[in-house]
PDB file of N, CA and C in Angstrom:
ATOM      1  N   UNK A   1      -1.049  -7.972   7.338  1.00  0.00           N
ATOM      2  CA  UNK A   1      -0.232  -8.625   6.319  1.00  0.00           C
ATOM      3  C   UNK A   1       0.635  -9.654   7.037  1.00  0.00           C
ATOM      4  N   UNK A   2       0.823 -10.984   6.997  1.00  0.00           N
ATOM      5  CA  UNK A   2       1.315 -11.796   7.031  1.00  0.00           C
ATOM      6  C   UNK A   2       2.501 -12.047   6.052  1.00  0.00           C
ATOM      7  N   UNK A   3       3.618 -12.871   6.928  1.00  0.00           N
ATOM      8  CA  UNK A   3       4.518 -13.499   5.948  1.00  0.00           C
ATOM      9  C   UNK A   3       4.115 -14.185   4.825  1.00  0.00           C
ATOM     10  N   UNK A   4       2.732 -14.901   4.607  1.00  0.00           N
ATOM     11  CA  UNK A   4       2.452 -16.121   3.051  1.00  0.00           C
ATOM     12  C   UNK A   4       1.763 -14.820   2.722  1.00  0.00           C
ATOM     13  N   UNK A   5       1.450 -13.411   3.086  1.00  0.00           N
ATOM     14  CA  UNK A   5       0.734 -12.626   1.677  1.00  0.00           C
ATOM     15  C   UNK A   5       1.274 -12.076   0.899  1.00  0.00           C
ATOM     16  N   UNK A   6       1.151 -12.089  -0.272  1.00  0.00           N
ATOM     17  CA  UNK A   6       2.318 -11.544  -1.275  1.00  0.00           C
ATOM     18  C   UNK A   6       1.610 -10.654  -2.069  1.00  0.00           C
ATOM     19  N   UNK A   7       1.768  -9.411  -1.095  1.00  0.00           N
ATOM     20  CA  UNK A   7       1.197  -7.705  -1.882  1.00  0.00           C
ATOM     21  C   UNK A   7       2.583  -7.061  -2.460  1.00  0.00           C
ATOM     22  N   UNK A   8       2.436  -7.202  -4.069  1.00  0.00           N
ATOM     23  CA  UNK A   8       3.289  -6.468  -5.198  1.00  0.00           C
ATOM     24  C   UNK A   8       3.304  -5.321  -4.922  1.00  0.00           C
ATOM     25  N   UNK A   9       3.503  -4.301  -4.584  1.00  0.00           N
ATOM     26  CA  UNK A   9       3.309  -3.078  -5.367  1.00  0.00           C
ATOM     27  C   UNK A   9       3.628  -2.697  -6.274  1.00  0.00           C
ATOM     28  N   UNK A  10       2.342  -1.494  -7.274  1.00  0.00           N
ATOM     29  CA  UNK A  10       1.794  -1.019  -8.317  1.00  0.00           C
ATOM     30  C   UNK A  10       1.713  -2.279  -8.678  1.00  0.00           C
ATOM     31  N   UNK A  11       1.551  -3.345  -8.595  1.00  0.00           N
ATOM     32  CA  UNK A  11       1.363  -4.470  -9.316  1.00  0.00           C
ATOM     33  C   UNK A  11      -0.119  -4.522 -10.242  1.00  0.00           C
ATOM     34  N   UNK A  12      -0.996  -3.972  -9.530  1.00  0.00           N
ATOM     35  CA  UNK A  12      -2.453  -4.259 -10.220  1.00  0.00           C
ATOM     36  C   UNK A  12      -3.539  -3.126  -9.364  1.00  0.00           C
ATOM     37  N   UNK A  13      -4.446  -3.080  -9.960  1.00  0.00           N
ATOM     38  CA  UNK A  13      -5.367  -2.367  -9.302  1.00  0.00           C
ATOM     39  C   UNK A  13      -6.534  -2.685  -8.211  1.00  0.00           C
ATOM     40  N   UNK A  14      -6.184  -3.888  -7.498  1.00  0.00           N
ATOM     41  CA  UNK A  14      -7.057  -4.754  -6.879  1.00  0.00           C
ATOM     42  C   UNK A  14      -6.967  -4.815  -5.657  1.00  0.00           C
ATOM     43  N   UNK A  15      -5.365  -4.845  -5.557  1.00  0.00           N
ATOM     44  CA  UNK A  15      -5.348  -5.408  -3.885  1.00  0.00           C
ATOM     45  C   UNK A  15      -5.616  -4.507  -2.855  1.00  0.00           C
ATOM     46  N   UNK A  16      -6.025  -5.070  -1.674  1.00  0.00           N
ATOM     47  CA  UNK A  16      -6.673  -4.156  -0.530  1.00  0.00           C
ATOM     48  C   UNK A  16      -5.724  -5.117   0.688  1.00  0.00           C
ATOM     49  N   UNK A  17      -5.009  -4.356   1.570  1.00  0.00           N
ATOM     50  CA  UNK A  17      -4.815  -5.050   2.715  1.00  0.00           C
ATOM     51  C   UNK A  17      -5.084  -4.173   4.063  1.00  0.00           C
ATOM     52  N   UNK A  18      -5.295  -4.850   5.279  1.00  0.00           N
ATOM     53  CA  UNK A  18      -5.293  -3.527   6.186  1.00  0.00           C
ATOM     54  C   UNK A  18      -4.169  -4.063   7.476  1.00  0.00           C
ATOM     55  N   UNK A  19      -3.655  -2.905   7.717  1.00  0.00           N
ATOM     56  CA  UNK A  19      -2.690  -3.006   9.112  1.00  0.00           C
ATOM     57  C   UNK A  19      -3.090  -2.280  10.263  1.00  0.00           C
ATOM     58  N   UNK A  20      -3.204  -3.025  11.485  1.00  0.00           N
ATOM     59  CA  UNK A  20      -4.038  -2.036  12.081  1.00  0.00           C
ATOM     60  C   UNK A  20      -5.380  -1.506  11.661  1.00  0.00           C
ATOM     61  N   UNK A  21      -5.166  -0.012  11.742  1.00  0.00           N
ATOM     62  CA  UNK A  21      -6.807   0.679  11.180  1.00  0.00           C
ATOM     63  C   UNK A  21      -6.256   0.913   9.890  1.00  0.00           C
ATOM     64  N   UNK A  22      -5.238   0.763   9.343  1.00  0.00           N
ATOM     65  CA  UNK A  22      -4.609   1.350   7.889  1.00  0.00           C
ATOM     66  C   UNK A  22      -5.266   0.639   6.639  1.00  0.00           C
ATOM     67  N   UNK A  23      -5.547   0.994   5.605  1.00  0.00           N
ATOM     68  CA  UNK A  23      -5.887   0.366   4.371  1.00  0.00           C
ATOM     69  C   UNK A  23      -4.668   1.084   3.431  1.00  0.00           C
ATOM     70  N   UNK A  24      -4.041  -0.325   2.799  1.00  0.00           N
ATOM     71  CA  UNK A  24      -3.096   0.520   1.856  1.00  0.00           C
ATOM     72  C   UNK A  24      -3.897  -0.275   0.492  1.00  0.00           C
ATOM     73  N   UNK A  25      -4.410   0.660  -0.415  1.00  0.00           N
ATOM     74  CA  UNK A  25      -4.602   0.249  -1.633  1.00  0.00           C
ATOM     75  C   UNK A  25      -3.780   0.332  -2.890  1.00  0.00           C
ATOM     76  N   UNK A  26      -3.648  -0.903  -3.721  1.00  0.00           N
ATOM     77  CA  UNK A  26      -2.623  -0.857  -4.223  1.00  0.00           C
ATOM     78  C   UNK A  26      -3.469  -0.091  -5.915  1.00  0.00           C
ATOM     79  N   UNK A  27      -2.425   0.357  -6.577  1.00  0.00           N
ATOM     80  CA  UNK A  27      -2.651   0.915  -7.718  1.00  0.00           C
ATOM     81  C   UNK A  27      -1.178   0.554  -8.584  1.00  0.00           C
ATOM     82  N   UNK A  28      -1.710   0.630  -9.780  1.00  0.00           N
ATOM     83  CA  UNK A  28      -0.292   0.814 -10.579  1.00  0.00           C
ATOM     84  C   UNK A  28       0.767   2.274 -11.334  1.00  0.00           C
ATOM     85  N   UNK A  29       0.076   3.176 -10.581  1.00  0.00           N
ATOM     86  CA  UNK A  29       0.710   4.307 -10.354  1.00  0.00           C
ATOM     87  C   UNK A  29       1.223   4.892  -9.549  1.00  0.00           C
ATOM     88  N   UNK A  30       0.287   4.300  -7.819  1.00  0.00           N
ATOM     89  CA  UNK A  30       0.385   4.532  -6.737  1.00  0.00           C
ATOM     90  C   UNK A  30       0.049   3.566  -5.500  1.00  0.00           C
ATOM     91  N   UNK A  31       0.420   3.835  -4.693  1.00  0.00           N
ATOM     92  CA  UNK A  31      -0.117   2.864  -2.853  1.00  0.00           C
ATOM     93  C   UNK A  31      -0.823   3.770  -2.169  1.00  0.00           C
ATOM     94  N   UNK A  32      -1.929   3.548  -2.024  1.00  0.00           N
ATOM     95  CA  UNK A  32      -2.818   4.368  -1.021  1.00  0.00           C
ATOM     96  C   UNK A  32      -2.417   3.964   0.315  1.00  0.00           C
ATOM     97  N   UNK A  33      -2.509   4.775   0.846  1.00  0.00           N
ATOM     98  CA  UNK A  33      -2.426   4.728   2.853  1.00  0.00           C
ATOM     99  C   UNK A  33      -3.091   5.090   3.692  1.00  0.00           C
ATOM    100  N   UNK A  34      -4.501   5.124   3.964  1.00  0.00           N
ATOM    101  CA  UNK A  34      -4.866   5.726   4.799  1.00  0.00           C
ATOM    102  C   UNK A  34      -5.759   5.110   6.169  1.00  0.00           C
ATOM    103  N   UNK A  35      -5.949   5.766   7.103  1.00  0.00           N
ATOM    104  CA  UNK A  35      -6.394   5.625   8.114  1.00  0.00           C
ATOM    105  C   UNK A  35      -5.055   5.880   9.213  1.00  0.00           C
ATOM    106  N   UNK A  36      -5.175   5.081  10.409  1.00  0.00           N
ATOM    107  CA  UNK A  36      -4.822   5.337  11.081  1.00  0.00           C
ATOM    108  C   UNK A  36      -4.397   3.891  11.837  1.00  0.00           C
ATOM    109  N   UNK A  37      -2.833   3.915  12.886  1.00  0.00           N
ATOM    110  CA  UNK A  37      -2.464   2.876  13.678  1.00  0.00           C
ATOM    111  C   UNK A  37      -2.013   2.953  15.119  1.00  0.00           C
ATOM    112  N   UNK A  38      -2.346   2.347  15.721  1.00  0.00           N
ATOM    113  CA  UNK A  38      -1.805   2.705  16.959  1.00  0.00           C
ATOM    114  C   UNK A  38      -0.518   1.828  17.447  1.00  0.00           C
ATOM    115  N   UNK A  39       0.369   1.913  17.597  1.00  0.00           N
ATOM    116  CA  UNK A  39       1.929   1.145  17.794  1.00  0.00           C
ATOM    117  C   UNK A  39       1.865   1.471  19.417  1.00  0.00           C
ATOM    118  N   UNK A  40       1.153   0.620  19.816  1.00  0.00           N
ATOM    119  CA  UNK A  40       1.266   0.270  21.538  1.00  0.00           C
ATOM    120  C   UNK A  40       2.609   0.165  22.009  1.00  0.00           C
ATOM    121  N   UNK A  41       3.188  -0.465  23.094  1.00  0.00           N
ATOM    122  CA  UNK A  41       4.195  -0.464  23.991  1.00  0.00           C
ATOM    123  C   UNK A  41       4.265  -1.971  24.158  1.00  0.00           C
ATOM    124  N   UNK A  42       3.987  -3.053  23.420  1.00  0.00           N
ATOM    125  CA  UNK A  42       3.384  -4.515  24.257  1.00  0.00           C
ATOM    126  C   UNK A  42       3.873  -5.298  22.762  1.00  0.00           C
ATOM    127  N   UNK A  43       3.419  -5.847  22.621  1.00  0.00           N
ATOM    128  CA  UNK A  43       3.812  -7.759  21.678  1.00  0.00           C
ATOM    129  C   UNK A  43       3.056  -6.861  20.550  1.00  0.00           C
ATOM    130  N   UNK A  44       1.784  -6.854  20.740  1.00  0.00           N
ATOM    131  CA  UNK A  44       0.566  -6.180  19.785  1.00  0.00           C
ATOM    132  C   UNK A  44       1.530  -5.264  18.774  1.00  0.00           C
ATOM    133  N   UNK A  45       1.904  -4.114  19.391  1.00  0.00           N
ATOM    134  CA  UNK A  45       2.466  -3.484  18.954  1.00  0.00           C
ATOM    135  C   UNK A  45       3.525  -3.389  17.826  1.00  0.00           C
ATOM    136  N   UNK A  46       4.320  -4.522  18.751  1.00  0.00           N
ATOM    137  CA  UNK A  46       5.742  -4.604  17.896  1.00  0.00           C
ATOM    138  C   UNK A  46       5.288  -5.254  16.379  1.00  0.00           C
ATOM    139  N   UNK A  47       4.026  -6.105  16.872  1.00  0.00           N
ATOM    140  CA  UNK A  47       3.543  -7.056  15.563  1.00  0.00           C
ATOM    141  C   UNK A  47       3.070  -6.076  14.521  1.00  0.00           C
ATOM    142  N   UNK A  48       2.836  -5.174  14.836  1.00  0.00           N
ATOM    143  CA  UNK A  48       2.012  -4.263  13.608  1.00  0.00           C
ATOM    144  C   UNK A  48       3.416  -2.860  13.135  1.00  0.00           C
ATOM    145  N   UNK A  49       4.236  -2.764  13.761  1.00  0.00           N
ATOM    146  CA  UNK A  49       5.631  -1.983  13.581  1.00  0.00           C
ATOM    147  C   UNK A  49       5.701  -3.175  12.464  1.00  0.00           C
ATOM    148  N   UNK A  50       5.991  -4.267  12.811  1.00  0.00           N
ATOM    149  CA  UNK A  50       6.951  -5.220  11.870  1.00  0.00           C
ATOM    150  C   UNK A  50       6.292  -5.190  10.492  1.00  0.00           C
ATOM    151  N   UNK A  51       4.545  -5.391  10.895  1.00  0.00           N
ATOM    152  CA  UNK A  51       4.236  -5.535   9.412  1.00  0.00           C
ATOM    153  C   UNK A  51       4.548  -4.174   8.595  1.00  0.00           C
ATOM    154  N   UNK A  52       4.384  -2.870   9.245  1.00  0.00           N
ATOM    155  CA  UNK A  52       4.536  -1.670   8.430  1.00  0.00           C
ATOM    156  C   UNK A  52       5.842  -1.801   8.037  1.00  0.00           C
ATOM    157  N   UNK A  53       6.817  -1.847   8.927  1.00  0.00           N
ATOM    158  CA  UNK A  53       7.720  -2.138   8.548  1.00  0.00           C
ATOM    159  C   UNK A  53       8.342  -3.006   7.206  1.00  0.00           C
ATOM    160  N   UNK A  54       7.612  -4.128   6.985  1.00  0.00           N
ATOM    161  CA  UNK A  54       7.474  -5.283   5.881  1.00  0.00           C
ATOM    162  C   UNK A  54       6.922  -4.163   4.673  1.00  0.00           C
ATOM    163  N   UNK A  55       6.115  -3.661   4.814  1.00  0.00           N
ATOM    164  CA  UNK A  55       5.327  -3.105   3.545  1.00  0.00           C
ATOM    165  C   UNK A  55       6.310  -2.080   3.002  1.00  0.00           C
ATOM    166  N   UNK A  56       6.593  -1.150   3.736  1.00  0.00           N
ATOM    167  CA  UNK A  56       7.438  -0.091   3.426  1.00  0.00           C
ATOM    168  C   UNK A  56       8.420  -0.476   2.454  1.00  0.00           C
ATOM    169  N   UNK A  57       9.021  -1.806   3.131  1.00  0.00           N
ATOM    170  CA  UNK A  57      10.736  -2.504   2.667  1.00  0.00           C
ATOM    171  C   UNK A  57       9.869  -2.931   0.931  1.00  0.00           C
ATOM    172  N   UNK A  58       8.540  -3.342   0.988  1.00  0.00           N
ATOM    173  CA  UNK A  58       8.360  -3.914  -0.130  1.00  0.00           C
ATOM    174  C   UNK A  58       8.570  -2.542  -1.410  1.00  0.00           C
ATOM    175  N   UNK A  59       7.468  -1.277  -0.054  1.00  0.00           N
ATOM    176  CA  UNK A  59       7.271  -0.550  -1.475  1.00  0.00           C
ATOM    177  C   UNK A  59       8.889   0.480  -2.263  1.00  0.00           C
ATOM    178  N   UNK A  60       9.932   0.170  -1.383  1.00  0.00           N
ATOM    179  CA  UNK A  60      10.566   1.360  -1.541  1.00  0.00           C
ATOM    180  C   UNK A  60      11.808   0.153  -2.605  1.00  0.00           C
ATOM    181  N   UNK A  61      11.711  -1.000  -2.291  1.00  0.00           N
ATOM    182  CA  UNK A  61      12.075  -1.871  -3.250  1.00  0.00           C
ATOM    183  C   UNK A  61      11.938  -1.952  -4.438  1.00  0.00           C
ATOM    184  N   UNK A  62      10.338  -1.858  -4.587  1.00  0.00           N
ATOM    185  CA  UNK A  62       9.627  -1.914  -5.963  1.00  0.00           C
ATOM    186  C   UNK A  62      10.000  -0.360  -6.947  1.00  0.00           C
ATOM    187  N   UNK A  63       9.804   0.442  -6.043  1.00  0.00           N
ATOM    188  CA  UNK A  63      10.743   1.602  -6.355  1.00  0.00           C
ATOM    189  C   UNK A  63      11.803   1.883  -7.112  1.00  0.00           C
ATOM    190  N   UNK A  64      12.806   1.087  -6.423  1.00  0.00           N
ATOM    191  CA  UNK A  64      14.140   1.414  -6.767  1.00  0.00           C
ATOM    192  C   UNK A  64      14.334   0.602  -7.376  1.00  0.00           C
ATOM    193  N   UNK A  65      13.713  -0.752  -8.050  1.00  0.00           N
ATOM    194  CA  UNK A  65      14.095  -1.215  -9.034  1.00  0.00           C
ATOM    195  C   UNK A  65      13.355  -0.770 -10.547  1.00  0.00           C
ATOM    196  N   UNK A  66      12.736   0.388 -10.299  1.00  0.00           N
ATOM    197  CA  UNK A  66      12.380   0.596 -11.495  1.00  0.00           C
ATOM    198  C   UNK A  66      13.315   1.584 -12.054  1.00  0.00           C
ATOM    199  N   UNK A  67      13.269   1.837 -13.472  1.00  0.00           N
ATOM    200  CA  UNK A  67      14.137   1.837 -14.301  1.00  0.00           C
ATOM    201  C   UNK A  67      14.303   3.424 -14.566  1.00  0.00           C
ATOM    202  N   UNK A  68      13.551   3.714 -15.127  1.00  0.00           N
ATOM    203  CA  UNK A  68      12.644   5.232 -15.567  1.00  0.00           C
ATOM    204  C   UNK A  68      11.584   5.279 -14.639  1.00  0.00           C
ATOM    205  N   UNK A  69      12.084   5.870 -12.743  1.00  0.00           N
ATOM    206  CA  UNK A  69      11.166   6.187 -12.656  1.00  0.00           C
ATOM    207  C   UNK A  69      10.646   7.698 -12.397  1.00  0.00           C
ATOM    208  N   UNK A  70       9.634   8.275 -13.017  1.00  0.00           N
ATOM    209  CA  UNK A  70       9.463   9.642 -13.389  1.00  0.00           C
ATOM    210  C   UNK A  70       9.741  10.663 -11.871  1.00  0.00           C
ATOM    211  N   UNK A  71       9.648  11.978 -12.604  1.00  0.00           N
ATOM    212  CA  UNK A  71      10.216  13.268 -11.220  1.00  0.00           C
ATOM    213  C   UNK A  71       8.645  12.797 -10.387  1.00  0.00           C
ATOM    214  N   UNK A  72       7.567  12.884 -11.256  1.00  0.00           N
ATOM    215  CA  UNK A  72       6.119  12.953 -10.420  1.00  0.00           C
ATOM    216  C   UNK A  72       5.382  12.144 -11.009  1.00  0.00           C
ATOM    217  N   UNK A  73       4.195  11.861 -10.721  1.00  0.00           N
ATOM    218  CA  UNK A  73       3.233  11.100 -11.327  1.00  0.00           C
ATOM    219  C   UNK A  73       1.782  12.071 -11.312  1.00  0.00           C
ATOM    220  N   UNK A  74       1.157  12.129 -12.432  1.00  0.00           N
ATOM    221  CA  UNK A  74      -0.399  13.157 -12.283  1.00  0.00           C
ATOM    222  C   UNK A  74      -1.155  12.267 -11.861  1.00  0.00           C
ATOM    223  N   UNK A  75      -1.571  12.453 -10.671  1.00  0.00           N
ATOM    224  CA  UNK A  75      -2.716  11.798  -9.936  1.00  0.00           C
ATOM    225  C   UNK A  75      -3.884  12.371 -10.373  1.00  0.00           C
ATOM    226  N   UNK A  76      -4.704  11.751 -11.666  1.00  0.00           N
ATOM    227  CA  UNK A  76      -6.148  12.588 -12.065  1.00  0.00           C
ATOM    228  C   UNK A  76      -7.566  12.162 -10.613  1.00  0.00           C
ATOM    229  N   UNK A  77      -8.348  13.178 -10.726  1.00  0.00           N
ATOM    230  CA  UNK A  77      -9.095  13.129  -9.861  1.00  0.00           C
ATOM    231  C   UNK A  77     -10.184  12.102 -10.261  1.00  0.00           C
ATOM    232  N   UNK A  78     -10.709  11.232  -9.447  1.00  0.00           N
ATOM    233  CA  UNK A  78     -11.847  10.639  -9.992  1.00  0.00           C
ATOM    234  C   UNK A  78     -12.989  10.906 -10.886  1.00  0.00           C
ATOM    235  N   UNK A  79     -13.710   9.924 -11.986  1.00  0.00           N
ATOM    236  CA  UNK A  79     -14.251  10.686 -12.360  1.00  0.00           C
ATOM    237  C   UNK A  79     -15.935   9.563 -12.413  1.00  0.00           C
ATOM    238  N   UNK A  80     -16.817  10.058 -13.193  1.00  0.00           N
ATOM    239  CA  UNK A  80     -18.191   9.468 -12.405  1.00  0.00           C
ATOM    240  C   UNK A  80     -18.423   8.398 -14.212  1.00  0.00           C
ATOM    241  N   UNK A  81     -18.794   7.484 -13.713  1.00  0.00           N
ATOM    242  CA  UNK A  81     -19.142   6.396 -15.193  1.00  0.00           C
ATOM    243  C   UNK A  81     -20.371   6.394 -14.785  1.00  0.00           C
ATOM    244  N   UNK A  82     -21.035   6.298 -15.934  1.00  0.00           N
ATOM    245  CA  UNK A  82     -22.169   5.457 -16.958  1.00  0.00           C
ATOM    246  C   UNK A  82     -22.429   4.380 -15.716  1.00  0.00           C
ATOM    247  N   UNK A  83     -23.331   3.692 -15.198  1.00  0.00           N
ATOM    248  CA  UNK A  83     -24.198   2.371 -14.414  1.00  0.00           C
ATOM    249  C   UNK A  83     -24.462   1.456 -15.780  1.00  0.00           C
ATOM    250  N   UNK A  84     -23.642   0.561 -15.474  1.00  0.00           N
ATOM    251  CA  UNK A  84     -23.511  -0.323 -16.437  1.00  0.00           C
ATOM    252  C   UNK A  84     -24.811  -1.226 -16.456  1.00  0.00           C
ATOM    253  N   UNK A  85     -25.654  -1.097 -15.424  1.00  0.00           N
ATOM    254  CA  UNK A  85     -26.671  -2.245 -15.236  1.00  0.00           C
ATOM    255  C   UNK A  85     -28.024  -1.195 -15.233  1.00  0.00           C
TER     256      UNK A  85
END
């Protein structure tokens, strides 16, 4: 994630970014996180602290400016569709 990318969170169900080995997927209920990062000791390092760092500040923002936001959210489990083609 770069300074010109502008990832909303819960904004939409689309966006994909990765940090490091991390994929955070965005949802409008939730931010996915997964994989994995390694925060070296060197320049590399600090560069990928900063971006997590950046994301975090975004998501805990988006957070706290919401209004009503609930005790929990029901995360339903996936479920299998119809092949549209």
């Amino acid at each position: 994630m770069n300074n010109d990318f502008d990832f909303k969170p819960y904004a939409n169900e689309s966006d994909v970014i990765r940090i490091g080995g991390l994929e955070i997927e965005n949802r409008v209920d939730r931010v996915s996180i997964t994989g994995d990062v390694v925060l070296t000791k060197d320049q590399t390092g600090l560069a990928l602290a900063r971006e997590l760092r950046t994301l975090l500040r975004h998501i805990v923002k988006s957070l706290e400016a919401e209004k009503k936001l609930p005790e929990t959210v029901e995360i339903k489990p996936a479920g299998e569709v119809d092949n549209p083609f």
